[in-house]
N, C-alpha and C. Protein backbone atom coordinates (compact mmCIF):
# COMPACT_ATOMS: atom_id res chain seq x y z
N UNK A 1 2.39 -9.09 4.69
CA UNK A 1 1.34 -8.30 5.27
C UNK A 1 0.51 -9.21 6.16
N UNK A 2 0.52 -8.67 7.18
CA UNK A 2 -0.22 -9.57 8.42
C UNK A 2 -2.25 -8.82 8.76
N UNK A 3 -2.74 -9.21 8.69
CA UNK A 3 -3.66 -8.58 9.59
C UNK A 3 -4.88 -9.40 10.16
N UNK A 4 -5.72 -8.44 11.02
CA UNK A 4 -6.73 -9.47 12.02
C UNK A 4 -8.05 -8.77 11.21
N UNK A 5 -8.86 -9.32 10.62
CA UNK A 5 -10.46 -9.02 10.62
C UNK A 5 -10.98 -8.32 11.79
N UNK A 6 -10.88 -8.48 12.57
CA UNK A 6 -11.31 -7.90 13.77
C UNK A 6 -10.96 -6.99 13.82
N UNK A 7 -10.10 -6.06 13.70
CA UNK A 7 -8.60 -4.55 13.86
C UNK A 7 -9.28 -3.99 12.64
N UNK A 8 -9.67 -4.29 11.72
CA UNK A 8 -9.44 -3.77 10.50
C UNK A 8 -9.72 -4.69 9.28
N UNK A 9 -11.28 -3.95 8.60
CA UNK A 9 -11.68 -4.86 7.39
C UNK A 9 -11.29 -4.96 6.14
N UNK A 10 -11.41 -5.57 5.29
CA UNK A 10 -10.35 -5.98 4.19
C UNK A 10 -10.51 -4.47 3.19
N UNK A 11 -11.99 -4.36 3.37
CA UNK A 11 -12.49 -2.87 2.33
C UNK A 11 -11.38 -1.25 3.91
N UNK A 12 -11.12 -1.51 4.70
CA UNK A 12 -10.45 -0.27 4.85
C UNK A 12 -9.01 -0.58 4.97
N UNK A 13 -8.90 -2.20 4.71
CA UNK A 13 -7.33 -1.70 4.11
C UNK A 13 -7.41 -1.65 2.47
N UNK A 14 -7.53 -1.91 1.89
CA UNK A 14 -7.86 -1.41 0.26
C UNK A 14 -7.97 -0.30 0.59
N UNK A 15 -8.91 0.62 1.12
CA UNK A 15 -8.40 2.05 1.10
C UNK A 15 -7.07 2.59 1.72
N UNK A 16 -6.67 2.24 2.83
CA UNK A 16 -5.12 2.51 2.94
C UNK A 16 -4.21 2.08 2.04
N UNK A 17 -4.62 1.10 0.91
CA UNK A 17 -3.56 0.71 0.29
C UNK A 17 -3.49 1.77 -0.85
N UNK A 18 -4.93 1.84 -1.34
CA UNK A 18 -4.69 2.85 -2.35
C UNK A 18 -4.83 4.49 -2.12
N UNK A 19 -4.46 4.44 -1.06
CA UNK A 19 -4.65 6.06 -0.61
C UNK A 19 -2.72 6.18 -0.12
N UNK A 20 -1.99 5.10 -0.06
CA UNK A 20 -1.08 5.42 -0.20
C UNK A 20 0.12 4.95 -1.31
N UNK A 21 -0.54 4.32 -2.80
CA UNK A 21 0.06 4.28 -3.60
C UNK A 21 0.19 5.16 -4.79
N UNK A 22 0.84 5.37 -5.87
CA UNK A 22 0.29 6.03 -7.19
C UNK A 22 -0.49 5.06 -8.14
N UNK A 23 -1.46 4.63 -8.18
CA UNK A 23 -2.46 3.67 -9.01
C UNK A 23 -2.23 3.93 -10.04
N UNK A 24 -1.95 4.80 -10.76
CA UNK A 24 -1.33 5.42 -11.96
C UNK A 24 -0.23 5.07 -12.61
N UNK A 25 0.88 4.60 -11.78
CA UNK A 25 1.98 4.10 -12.32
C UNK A 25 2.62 2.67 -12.67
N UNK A 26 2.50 2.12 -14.07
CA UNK A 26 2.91 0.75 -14.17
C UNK A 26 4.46 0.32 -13.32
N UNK A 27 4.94 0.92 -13.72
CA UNK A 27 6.50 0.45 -13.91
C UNK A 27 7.04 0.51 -12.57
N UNK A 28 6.77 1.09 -11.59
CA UNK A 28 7.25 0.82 -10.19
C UNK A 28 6.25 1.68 -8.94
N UNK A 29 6.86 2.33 -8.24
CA UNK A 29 6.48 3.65 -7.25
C UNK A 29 7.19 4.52 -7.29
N UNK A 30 6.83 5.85 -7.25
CA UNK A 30 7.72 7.37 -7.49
C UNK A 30 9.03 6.64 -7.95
N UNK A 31 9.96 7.25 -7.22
CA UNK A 31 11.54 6.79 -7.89
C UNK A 31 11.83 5.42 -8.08
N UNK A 32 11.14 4.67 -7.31
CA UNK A 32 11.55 3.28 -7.41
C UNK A 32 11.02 2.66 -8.99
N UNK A 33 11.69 2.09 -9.83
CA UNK A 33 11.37 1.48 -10.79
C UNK A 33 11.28 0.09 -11.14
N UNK A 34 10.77 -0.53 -11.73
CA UNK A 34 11.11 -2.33 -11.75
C UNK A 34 10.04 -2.93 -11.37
N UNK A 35 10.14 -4.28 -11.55
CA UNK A 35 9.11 -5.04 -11.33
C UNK A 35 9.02 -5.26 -9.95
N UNK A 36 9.79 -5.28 -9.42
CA UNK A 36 9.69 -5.32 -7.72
C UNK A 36 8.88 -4.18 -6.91
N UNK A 37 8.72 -3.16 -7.44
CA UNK A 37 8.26 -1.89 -6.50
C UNK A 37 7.06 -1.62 -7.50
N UNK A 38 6.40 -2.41 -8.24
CA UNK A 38 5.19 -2.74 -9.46
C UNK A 38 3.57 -2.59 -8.30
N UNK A 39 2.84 -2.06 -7.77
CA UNK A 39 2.15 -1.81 -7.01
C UNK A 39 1.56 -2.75 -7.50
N UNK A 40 0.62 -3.97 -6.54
CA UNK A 40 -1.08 -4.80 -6.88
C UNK A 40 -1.18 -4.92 -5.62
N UNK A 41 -2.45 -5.58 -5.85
CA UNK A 41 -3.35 -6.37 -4.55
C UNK A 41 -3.46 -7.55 -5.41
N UNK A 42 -2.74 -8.65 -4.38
CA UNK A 42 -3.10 -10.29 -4.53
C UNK A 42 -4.41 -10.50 -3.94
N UNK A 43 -5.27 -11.11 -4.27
CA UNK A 43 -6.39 -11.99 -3.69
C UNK A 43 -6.05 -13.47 -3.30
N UNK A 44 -6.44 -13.54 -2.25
CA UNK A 44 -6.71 -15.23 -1.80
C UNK A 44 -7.62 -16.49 -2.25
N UNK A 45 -8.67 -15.45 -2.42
CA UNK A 45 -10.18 -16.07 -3.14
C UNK A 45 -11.25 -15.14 -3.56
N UNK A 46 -12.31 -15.13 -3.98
CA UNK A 46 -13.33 -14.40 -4.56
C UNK A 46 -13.83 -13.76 -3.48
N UNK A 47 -13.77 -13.82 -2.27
CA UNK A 47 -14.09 -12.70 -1.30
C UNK A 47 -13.31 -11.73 -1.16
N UNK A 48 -12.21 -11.68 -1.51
CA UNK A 48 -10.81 -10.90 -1.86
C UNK A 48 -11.08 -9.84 -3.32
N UNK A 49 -11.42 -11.20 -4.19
CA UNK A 49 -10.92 -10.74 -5.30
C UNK A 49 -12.34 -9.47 -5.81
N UNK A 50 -13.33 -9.93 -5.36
CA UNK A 50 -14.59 -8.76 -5.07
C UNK A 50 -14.45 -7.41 -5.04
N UNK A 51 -14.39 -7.15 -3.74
CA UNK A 51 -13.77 -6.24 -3.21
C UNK A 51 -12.39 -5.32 -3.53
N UNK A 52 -11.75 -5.59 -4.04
CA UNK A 52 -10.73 -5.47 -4.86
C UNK A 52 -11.06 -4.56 -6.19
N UNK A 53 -11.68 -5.48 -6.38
CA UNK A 53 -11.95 -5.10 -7.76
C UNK A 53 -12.89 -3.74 -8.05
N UNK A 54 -13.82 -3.91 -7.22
CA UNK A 54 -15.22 -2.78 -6.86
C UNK A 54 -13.92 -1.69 -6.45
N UNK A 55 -13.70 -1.82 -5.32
CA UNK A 55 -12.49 -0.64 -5.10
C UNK A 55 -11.34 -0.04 -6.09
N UNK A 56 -11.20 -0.66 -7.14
CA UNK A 56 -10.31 -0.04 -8.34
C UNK A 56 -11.28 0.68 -9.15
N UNK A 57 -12.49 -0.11 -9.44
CA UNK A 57 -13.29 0.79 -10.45
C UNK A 57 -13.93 2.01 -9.59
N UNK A 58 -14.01 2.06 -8.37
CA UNK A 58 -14.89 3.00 -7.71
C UNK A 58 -13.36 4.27 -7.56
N UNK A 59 -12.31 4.02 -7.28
CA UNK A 59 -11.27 4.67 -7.31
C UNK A 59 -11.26 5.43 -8.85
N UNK A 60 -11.20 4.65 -10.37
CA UNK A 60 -10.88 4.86 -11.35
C UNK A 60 -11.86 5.79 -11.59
N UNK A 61 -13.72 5.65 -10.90
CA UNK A 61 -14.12 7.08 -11.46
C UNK A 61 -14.42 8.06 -10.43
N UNK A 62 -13.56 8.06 -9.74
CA UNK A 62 -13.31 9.39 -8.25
C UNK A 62 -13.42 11.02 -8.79
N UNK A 63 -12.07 10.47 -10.44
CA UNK A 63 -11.95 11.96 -10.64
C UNK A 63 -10.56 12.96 -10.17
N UNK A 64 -10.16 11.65 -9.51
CA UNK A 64 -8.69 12.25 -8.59
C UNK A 64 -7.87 11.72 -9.95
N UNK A 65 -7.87 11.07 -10.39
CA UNK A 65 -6.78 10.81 -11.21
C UNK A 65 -7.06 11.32 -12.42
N UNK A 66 -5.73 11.82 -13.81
CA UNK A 66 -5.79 12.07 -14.96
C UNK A 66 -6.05 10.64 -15.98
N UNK A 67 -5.15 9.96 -15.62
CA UNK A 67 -4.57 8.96 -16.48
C UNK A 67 -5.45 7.74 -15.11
N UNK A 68 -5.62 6.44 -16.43
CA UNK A 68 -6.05 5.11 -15.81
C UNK A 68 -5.69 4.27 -14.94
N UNK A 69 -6.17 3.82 -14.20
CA UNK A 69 -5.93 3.11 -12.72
C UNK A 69 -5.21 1.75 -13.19
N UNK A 70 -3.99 2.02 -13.01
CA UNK A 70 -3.24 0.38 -13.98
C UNK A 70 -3.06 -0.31 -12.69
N UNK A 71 -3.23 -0.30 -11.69
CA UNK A 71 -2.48 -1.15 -10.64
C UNK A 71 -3.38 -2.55 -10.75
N UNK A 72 -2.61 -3.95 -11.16
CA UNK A 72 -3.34 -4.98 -11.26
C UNK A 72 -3.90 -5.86 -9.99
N UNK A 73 -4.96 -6.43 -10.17
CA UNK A 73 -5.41 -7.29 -8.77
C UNK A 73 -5.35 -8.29 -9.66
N UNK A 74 -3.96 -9.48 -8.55
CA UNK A 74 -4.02 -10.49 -9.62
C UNK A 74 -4.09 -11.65 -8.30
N UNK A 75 -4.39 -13.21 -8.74
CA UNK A 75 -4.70 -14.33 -7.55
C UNK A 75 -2.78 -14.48 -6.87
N UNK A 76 -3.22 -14.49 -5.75
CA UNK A 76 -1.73 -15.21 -4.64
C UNK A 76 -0.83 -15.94 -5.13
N UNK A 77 0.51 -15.50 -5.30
CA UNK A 77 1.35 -16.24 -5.82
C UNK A 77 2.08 -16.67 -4.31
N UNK A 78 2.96 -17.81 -4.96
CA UNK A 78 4.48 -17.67 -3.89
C UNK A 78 4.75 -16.34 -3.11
N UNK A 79 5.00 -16.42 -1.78
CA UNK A 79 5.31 -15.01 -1.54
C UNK A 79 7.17 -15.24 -0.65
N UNK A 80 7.71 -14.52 -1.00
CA UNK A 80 8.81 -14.45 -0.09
C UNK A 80 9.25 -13.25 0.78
N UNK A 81 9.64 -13.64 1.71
CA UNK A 81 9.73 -12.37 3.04
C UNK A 81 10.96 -11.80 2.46
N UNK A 82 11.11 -10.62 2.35
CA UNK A 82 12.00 -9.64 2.04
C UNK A 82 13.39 -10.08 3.55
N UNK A 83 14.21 -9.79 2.87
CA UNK A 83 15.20 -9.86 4.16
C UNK A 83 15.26 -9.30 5.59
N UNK A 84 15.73 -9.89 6.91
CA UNK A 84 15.12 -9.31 8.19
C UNK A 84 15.77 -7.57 7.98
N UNK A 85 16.50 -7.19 7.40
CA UNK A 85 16.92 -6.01 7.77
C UNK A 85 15.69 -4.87 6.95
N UNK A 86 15.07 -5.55 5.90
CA UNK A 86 13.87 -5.02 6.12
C UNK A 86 12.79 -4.78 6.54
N UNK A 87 13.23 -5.40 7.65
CA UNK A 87 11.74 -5.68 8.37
C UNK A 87 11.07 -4.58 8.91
N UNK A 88 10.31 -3.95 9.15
CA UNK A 88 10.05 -3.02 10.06
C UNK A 88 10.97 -1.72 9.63
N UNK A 89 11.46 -1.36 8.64
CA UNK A 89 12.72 -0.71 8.26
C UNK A 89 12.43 0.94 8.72
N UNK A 90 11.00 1.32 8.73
CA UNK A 90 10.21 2.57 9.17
C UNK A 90 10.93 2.80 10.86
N UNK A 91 10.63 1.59 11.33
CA UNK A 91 11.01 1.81 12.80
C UNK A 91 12.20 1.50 13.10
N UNK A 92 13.41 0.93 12.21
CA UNK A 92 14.15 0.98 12.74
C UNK A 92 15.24 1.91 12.42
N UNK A 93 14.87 2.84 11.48
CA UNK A 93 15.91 3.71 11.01
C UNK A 93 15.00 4.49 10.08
N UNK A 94 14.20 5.49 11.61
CA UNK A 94 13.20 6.43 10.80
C UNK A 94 13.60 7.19 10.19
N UNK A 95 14.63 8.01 11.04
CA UNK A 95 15.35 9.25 10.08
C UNK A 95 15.20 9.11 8.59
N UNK A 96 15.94 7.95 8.41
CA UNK A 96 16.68 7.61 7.25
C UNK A 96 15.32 7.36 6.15
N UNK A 97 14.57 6.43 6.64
CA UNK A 97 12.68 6.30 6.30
C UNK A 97 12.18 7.08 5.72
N UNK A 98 12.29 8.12 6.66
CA UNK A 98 11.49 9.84 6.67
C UNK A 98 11.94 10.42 5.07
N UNK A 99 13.22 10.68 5.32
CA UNK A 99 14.12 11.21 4.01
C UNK A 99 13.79 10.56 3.00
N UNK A 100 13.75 9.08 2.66
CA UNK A 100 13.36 8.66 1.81
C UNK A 100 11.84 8.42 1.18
N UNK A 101 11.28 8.69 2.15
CA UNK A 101 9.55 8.86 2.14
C UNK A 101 9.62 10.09 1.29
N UNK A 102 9.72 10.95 2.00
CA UNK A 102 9.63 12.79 1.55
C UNK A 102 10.60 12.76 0.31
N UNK A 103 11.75 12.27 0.12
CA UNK A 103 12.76 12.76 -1.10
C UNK A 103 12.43 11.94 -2.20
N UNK A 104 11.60 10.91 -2.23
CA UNK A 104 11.08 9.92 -2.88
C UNK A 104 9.96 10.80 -4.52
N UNK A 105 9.25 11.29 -3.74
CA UNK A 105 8.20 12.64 -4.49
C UNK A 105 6.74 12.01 -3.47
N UNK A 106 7.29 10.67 -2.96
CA UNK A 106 5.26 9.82 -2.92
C UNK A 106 4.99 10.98 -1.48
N UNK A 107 5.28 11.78 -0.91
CA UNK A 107 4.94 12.40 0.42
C UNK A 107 3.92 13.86 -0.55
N UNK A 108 4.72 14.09 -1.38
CA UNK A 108 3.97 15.46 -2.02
C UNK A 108 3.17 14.90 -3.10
N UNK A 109 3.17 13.78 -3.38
CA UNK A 109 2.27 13.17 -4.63
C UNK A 109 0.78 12.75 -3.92
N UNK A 110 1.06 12.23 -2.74
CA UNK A 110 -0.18 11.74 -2.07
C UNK A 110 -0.81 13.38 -1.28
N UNK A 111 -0.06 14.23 -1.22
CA UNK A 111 -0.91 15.13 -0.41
C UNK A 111 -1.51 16.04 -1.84
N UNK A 112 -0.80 16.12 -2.89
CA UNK A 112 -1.54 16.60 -4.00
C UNK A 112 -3.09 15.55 -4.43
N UNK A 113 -2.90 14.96 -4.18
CA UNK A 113 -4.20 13.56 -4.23
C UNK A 113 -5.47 13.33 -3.10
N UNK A 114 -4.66 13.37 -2.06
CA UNK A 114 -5.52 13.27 -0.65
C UNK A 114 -5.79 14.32 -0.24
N UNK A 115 -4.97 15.22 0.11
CA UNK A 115 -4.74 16.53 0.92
C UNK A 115 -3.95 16.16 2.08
N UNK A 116 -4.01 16.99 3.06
CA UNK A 116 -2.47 16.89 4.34
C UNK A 116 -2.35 15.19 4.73
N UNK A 117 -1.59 15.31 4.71
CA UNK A 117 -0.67 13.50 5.30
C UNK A 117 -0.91 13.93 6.76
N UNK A 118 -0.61 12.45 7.45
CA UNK A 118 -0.65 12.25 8.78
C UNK A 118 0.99 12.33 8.80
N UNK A 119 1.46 12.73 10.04
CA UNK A 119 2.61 12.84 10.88
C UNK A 119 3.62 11.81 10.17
N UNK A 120 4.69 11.50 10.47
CA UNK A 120 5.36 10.50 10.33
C UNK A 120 5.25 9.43 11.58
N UNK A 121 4.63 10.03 12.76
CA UNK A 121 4.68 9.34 14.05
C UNK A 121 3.12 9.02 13.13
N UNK A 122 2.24 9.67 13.15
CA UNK A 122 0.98 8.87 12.78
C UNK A 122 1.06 7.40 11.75
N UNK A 123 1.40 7.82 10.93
CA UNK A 123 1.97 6.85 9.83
C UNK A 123 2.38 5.58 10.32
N UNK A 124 3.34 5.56 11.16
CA UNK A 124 4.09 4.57 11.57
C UNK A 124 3.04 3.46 12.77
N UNK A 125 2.72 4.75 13.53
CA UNK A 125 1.46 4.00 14.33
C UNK A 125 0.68 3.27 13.44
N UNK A 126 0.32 3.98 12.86
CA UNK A 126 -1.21 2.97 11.95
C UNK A 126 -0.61 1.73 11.17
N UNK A 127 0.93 2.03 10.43
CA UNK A 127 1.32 0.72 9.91
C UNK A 127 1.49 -0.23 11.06
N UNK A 128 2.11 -0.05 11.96
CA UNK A 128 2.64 -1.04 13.44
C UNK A 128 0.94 -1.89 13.61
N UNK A 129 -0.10 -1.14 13.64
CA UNK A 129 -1.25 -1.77 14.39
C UNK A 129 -1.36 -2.84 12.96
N UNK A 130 -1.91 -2.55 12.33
CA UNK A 130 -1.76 -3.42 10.75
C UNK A 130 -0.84 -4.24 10.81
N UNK A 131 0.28 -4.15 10.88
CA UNK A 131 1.51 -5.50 10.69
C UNK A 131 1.44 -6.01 11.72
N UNK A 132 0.96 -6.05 13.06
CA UNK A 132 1.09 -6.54 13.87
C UNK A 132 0.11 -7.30 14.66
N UNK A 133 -1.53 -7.29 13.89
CA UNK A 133 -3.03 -7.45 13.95
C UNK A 133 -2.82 -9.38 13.83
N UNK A 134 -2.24 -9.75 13.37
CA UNK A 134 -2.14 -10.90 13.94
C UNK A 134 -2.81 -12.63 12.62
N UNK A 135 -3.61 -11.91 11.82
CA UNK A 135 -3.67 -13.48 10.70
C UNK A 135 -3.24 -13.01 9.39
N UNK A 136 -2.53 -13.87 8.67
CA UNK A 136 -1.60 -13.85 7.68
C UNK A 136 -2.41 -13.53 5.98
N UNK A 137 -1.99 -12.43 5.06
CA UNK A 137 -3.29 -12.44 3.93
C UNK A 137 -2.41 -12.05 2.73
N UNK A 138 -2.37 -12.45 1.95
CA UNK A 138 -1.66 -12.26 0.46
C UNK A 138 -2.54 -10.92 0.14
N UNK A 139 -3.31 -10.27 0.37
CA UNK A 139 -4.02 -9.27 -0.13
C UNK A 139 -3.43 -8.18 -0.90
N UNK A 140 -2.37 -7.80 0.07
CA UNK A 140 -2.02 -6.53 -0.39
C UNK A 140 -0.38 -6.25 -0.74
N UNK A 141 0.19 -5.90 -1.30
CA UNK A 141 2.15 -5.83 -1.73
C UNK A 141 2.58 -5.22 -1.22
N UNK A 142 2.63 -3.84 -1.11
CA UNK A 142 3.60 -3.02 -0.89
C UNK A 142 3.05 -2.45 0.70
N UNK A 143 4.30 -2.12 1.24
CA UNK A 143 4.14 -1.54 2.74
C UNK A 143 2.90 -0.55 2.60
N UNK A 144 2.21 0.18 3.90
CA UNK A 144 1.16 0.67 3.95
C UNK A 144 1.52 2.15 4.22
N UNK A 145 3.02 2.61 4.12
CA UNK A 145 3.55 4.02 4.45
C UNK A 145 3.82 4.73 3.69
């Protein structure tokens, strides 16, 4: 996860992050299961880890959720880049993206939560500006789509 302070502050990506995960679920995301698809936010340092944290408990008493906000905020580990053919995998084989977005359940799970989703063209825009904003941050895990 790349981004610029300037584009976009650390408190409104914490809300994109958790406005597009299930905070609810230990064990992976919708179909995906395992420790690999395990939703957190890494922190860098206590300006991280702040913020973070205020944003889980302010999420946990929203009221949107049944069950407890398990998604952990834990300090920066090792990180390794997923392979290039994942890179960008939204844009390079949306179709295929799309289907798996929507057939996944997380497309009807987040609009039962949020209300209407943005486009798939919206989506993709807003992740592109984010991955592409320019200074490097352990903050956040999982893609922003």
């Amino acid at each position: 996860m790349t981004y610029d302070p300037a584009q976009i502050s650390y408190e409104q990506l914490l809300e994109i992050f958790w406005h597009n995960i299930n905070p609810t679920q230990a064990d992976g995301q919708f179909h995906d299961i395992g420790l690999s698809y395990q939703a957190a936010i890494y922190y860098g340092n206590d300006e991280e880890k702040r913020p973070a944290e205020a944003s889980k408990e302010k999420l946990g008493k929203s009221g949107k959720f049944n069950q407890p906000i398990v998604t952990e905020i834990l300090p920066a580990m090792q990180f390794y880049p997923a392979e290039e053919y994942h890179q960008k995998y939204y844009l390079k084989n949306p179709v295929a993206f799309e289907a798996y977005h929507v057939g996944s359940g997380r497309v009807g799970y987040l609009e039962r939560i949020w209300g209407k989703r943005r486009t798939s063209k919206q989506r993709r825009r807003a992740a592109e500006k984010i991955s592409t904003a320019g200074k490097r941050s352990p903050a956040l895990s999982k893609a922003l789509i």
